[in-house]
N, C-alpha and C. Protein backbone atom coordinates (compact mmCIF):
# COMPACT_ATOMS: atom_id res chain seq x y z
N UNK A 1 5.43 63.20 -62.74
CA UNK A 1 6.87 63.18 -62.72
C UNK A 1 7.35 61.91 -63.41
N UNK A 2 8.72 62.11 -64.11
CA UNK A 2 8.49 60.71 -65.01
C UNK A 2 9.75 60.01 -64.19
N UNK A 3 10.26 58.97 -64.47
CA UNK A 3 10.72 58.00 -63.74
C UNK A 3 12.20 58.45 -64.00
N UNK A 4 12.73 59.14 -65.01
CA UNK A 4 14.16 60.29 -65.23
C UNK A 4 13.91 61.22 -64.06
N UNK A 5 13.30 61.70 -63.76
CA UNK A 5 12.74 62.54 -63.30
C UNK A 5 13.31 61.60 -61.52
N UNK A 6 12.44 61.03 -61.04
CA UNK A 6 12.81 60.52 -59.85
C UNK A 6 13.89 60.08 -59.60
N UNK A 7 14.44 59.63 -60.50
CA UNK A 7 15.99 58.96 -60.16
C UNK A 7 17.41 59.82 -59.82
N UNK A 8 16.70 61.00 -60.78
CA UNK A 8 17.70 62.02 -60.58
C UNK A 8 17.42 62.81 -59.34
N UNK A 9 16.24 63.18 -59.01
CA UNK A 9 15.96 63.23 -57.33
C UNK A 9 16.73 62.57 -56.37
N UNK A 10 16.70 61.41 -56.36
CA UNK A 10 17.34 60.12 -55.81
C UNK A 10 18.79 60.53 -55.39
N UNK A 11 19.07 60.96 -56.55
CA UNK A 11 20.71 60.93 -56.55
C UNK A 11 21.33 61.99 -56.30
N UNK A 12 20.70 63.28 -56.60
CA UNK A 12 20.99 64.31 -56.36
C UNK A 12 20.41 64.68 -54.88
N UNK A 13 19.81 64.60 -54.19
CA UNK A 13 18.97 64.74 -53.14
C UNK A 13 19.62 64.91 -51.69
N UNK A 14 20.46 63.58 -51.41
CA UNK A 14 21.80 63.61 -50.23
C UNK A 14 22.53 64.75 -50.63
N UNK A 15 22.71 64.86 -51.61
CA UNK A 15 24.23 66.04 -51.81
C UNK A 15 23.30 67.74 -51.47
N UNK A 16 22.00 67.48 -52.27
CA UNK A 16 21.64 69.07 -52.21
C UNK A 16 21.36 69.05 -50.43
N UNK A 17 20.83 68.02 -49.85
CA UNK A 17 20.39 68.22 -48.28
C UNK A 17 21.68 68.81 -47.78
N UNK A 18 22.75 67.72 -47.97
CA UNK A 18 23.88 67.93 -47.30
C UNK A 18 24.35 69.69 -47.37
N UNK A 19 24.05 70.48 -48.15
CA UNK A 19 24.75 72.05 -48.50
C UNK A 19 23.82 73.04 -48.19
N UNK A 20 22.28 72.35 -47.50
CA UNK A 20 21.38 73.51 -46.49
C UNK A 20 20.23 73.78 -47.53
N UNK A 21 20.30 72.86 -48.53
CA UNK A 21 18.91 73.01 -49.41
C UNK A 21 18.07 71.60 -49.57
N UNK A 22 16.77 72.28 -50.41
CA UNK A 22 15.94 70.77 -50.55
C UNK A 22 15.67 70.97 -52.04
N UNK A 23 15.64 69.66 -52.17
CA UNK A 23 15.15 69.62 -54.21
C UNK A 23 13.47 69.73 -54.11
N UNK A 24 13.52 71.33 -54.91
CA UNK A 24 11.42 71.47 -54.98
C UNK A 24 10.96 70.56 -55.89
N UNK A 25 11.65 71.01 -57.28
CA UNK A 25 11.10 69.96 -58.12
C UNK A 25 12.57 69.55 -58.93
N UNK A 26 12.51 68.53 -60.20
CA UNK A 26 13.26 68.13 -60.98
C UNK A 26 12.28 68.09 -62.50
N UNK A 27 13.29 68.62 -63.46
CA UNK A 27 11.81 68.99 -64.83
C UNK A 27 12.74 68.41 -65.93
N UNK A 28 13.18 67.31 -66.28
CA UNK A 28 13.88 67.18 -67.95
C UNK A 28 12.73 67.43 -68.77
N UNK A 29 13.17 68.41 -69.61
CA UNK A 29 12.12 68.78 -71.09
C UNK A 29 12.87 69.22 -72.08
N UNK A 30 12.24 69.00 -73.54
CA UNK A 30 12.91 69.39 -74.31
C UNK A 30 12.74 70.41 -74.70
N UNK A 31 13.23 71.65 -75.30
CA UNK A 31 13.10 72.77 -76.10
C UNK A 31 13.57 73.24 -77.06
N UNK A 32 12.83 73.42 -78.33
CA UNK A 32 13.44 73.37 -79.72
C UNK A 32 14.63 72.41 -79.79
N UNK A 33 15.39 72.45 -79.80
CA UNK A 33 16.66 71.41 -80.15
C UNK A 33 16.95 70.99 -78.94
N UNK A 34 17.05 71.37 -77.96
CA UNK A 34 17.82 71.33 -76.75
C UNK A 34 17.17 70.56 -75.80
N UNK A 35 17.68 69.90 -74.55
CA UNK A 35 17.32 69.19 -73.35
C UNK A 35 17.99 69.94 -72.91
N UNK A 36 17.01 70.00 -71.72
CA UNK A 36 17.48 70.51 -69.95
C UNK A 36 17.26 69.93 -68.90
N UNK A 37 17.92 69.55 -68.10
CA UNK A 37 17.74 68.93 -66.81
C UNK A 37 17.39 70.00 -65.70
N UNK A 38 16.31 70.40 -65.20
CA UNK A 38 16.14 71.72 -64.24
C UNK A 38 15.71 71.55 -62.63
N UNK A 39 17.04 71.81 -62.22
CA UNK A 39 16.60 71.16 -60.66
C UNK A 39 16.28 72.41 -60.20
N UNK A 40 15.24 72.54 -59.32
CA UNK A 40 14.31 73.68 -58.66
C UNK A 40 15.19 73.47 -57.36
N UNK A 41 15.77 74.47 -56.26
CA UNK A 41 16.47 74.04 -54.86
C UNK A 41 15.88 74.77 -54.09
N UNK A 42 15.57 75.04 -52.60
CA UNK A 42 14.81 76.22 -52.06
C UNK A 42 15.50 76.11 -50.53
N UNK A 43 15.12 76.87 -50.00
CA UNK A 43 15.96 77.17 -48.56
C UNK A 43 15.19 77.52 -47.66
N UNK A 44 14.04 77.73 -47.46
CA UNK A 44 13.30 78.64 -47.05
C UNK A 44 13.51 79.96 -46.73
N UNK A 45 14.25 80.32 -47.18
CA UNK A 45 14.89 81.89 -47.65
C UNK A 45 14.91 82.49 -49.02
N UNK A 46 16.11 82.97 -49.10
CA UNK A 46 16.21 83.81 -50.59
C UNK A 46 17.57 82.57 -51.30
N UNK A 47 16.97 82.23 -52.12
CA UNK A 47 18.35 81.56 -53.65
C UNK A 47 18.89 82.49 -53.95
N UNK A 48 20.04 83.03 -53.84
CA UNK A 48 21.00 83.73 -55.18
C UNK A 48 22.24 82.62 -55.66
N UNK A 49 22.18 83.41 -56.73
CA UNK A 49 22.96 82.89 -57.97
C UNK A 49 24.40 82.31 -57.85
N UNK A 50 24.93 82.59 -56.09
CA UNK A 50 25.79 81.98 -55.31
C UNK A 50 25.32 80.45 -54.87
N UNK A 51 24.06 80.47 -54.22
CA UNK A 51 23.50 78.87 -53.97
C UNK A 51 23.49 77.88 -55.49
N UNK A 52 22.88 78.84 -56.31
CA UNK A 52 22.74 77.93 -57.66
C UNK A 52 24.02 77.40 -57.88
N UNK A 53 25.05 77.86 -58.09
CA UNK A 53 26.62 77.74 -58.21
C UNK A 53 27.30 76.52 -57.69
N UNK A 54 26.89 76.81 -56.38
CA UNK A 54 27.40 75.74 -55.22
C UNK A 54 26.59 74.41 -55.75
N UNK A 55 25.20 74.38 -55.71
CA UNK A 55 24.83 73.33 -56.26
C UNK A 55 25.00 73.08 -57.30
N UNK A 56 25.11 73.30 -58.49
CA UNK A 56 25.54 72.96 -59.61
C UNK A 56 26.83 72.56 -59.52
N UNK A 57 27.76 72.73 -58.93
CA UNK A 57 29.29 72.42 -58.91
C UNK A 57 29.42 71.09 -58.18
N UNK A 58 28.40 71.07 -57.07
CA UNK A 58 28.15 70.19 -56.01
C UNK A 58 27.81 68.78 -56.60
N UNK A 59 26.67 68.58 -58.07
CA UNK A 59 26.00 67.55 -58.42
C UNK A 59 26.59 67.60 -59.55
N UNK A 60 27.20 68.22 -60.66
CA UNK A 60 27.57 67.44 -62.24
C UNK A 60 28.28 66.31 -62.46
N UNK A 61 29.06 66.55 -61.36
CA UNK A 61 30.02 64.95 -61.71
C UNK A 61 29.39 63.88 -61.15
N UNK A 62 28.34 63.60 -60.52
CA UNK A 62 27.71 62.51 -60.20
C UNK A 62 26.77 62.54 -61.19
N UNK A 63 25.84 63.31 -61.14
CA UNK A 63 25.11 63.06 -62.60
C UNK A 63 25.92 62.39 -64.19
N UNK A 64 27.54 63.19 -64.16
CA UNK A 64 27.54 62.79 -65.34
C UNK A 64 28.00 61.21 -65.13
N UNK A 65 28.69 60.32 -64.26
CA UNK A 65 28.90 59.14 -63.44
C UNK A 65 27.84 58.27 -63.67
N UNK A 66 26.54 58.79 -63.21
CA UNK A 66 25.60 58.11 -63.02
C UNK A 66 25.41 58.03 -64.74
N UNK A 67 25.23 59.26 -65.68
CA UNK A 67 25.01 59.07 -67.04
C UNK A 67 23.70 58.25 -67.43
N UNK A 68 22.48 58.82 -66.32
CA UNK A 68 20.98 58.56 -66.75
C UNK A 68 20.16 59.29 -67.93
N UNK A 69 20.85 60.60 -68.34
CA UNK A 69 20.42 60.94 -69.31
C UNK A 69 21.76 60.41 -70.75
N UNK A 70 21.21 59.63 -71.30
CA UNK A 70 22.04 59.23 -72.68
C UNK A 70 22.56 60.68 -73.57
N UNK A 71 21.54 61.35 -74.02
CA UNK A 71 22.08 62.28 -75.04
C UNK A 71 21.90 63.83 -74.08
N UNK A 72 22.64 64.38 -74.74
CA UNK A 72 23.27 66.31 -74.44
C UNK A 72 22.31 66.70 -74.11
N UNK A 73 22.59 67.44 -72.58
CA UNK A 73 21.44 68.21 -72.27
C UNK A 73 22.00 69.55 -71.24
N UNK A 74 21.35 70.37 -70.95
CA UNK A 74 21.76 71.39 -70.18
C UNK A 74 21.24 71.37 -68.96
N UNK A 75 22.34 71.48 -67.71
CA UNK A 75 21.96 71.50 -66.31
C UNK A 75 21.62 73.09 -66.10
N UNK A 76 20.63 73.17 -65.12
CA UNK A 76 19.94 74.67 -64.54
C UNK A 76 19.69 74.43 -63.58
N UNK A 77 20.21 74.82 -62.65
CA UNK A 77 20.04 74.96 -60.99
C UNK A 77 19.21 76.39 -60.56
N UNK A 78 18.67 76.26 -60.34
CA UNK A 78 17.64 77.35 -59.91
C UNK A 78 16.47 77.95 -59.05
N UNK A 79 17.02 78.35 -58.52
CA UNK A 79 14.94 79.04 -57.35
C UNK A 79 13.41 78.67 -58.20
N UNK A 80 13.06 77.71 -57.52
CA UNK A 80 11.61 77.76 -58.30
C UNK A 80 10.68 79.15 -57.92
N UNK A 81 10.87 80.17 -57.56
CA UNK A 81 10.54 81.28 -57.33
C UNK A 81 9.44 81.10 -56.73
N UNK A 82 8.74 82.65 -56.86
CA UNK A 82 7.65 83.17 -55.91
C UNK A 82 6.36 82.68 -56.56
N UNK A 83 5.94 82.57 -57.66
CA UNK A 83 5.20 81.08 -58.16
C UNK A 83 5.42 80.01 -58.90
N UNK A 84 5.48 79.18 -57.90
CA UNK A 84 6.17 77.68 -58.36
C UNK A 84 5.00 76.99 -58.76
N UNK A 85 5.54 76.39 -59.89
CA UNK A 85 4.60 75.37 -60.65
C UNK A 85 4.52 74.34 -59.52
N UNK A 86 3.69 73.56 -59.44
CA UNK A 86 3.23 72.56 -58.35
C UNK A 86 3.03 71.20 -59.45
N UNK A 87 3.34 70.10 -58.83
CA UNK A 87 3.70 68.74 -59.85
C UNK A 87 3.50 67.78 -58.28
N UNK A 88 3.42 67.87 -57.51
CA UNK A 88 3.36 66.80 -56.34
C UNK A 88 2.46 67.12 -55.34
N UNK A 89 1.89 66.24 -54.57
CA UNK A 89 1.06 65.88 -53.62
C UNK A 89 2.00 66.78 -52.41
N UNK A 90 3.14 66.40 -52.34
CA UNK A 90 3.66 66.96 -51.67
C UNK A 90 4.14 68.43 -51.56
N UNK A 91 3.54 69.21 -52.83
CA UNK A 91 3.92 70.53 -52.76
C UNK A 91 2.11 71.06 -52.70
N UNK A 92 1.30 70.26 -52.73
CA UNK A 92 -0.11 70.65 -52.73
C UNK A 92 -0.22 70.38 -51.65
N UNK A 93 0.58 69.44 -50.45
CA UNK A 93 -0.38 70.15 -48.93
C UNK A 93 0.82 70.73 -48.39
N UNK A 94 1.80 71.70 -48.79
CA UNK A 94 2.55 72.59 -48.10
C UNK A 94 1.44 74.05 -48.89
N UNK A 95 0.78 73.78 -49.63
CA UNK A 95 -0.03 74.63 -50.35
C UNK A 95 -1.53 74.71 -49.59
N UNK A 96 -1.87 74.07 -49.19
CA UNK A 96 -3.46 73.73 -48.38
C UNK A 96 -3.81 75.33 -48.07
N UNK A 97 -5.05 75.84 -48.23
CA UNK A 97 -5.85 77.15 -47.78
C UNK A 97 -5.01 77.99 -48.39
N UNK A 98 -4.14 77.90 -49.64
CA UNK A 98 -3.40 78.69 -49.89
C UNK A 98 -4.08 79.45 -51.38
N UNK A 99 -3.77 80.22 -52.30
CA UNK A 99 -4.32 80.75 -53.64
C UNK A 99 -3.79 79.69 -54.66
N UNK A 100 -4.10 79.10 -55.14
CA UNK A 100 -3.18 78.51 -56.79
C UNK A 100 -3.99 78.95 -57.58
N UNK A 101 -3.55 78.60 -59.26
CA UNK A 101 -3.97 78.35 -60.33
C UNK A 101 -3.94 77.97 -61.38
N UNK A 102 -5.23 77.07 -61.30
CA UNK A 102 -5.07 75.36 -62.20
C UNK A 102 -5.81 75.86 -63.84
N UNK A 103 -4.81 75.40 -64.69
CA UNK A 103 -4.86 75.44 -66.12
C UNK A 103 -5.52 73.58 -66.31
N UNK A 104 -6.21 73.77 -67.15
CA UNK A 104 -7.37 72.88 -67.66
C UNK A 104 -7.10 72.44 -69.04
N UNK A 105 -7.68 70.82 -69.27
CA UNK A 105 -7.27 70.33 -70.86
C UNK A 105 -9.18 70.58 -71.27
N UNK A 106 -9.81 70.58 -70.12
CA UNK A 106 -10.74 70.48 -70.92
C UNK A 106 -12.14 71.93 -69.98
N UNK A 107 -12.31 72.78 -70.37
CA UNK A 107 -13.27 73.73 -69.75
C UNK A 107 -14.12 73.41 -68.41
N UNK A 108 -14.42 73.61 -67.48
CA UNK A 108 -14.84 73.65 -66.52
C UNK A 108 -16.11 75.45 -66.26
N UNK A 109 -17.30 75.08 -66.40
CA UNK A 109 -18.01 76.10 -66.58
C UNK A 109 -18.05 77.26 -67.58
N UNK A 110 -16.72 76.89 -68.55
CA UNK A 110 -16.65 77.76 -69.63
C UNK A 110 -15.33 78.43 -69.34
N UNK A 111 -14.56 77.61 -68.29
CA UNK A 111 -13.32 78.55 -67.93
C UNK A 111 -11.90 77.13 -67.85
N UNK A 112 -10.89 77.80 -68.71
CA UNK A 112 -9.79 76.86 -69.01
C UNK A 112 -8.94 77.47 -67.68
N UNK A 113 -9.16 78.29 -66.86
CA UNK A 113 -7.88 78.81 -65.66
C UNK A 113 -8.80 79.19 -64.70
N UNK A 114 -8.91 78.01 -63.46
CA UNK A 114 -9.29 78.40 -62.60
C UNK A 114 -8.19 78.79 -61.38
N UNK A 115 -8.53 79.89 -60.61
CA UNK A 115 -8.12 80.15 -59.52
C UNK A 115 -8.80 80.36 -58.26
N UNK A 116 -8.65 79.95 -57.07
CA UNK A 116 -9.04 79.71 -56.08
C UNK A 116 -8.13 79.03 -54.45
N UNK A 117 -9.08 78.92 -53.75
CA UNK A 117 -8.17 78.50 -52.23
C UNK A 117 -8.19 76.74 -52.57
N UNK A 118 -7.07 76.31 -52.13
CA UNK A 118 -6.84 75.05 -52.26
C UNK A 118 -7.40 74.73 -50.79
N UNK A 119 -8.26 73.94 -50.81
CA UNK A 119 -9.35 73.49 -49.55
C UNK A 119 -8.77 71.46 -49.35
N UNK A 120 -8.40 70.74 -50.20
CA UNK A 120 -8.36 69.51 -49.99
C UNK A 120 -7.82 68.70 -51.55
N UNK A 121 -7.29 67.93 -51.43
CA UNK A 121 -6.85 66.96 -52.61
C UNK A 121 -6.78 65.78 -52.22
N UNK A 122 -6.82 64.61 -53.05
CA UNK A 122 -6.78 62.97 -52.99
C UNK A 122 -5.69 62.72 -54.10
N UNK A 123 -5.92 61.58 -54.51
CA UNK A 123 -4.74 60.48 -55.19
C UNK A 123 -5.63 61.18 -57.01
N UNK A 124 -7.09 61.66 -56.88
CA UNK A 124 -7.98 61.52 -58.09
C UNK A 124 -8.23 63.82 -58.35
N UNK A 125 -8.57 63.91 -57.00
CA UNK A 125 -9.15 65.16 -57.22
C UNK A 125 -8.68 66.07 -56.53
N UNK A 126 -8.95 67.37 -56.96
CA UNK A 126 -8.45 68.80 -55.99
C UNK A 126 -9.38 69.33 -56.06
N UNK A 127 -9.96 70.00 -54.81
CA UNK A 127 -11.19 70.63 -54.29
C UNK A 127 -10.78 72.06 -54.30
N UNK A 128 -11.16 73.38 -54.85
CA UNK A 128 -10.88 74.91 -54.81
C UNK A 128 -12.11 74.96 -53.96
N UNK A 129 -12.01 76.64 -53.38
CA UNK A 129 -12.78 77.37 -53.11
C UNK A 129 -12.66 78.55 -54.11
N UNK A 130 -13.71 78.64 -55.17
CA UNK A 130 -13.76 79.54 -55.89
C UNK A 130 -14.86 80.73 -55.13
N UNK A 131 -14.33 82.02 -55.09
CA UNK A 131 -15.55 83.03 -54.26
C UNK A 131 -16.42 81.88 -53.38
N UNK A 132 -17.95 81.91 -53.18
CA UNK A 132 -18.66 81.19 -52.80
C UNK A 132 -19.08 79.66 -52.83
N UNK A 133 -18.43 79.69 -53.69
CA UNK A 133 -18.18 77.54 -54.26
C UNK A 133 -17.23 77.34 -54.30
N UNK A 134 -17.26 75.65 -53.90
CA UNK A 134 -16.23 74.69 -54.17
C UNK A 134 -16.29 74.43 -55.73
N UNK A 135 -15.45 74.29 -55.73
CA UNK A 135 -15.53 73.26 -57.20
C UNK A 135 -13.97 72.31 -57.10
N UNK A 136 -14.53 70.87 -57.41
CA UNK A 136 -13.94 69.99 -57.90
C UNK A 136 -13.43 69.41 -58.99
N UNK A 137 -11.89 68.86 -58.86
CA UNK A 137 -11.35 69.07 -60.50
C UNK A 137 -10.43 67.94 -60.40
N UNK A 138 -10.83 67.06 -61.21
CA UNK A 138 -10.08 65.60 -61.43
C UNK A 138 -8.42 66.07 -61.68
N UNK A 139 -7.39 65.27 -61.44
CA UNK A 139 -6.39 65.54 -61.76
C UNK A 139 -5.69 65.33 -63.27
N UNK A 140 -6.58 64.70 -63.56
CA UNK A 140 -6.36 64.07 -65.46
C UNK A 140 -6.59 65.16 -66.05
N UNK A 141 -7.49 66.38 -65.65
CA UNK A 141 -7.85 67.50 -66.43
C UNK A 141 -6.98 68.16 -66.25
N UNK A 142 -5.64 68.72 -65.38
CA UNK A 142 -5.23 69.23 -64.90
C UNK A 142 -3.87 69.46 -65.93
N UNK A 143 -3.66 70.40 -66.81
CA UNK A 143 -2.55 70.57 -67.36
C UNK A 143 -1.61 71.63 -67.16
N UNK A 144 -1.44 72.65 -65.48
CA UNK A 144 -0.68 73.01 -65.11
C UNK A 144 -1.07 73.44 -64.18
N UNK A 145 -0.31 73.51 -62.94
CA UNK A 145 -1.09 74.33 -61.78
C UNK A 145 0.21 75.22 -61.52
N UNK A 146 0.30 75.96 -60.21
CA UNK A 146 0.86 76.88 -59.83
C UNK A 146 0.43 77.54 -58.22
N UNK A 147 1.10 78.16 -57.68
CA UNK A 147 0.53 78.99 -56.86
C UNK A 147 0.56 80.72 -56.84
N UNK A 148 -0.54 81.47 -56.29
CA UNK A 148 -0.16 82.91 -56.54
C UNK A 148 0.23 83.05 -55.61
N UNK A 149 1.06 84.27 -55.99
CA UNK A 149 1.74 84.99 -54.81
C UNK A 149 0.88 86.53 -54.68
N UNK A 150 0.74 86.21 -53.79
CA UNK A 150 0.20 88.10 -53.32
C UNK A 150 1.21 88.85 -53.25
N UNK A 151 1.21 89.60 -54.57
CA UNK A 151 2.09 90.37 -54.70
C UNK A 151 1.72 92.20 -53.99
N UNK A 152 0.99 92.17 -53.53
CA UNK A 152 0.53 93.31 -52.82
C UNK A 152 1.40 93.57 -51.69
N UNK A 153 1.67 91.81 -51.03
CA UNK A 153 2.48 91.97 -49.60
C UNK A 153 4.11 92.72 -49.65
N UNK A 154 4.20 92.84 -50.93
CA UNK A 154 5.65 93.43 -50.94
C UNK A 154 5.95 94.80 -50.68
């Protein structure tokens, strides 16, 4: 998470608590021409496009006040949905014994996407249960993770 990234957490964070939500993640990136500022909100329920609203109406004028991002960018308030990219320690042990799957910079047995049970993590490594093995996976290798959703349960 980069340090844009936390501040705008920071600031936005009291206001989203205050209206019955929590900030999952915060993502500024660029795309083709464009910046986006993308705050992820969650409820432990269902987001509709009414919550996004409220929050978005709730945080622009402090963001633009605060004016941490210098040049034009686009705000997106949104459900990090039914698989959320994972970026924190803190969304990896609300994840513990759960399914994810970790995208790789560099091969691991001949495989760039592993998936498996999330069994344990540190400050360095994340431990899967792949079928019958563990396997261990530095976090430096780690160029996207996620969690699955069992989509069967629906």
């Amino acid at each position: 998470m980069t340090s844009l990234e936390t501040n705008v957490i920071k600031i936005v964070e009291p206001i989203i608590n205050n209206l019955g939500y929590e900030v999952y993640d915060v993502i500024y990136e660029k795309e083709g021409k464009d910046n986006y500022l993308r705050i992820f909100i969650d409820n432990g329920k269902q987001i509709t496009l009414e919550d996004c609203e409220k929050v978005n109406n709730a945080i622009t004028d402090i963001l633009d006040e605060k004016d941490l991002i210098k040049s034009q960018y686009f705000l997106e308030v949104s459900s990090p949905g039914l698989e959320r990219r994972i970026r924190t320690d803190k969304q990896l042990e609300i994840l513990k014994n759960e399914k994810i799957e970790i995208h790789l910079f560099k091969a691991i047995d001949k495989q760039k996407i592993i998936t498996g049970i999330l069994k344990n993590y540190d400050q360095e490594k994340i431990l899967l249960q792949v079928d019958e093995k563990e396997i261990s996976i530095d976090k430096t290798n780690i160029s996207k993770m996620k969690n699955v959703y069992n989509w069967e349960e629906i």
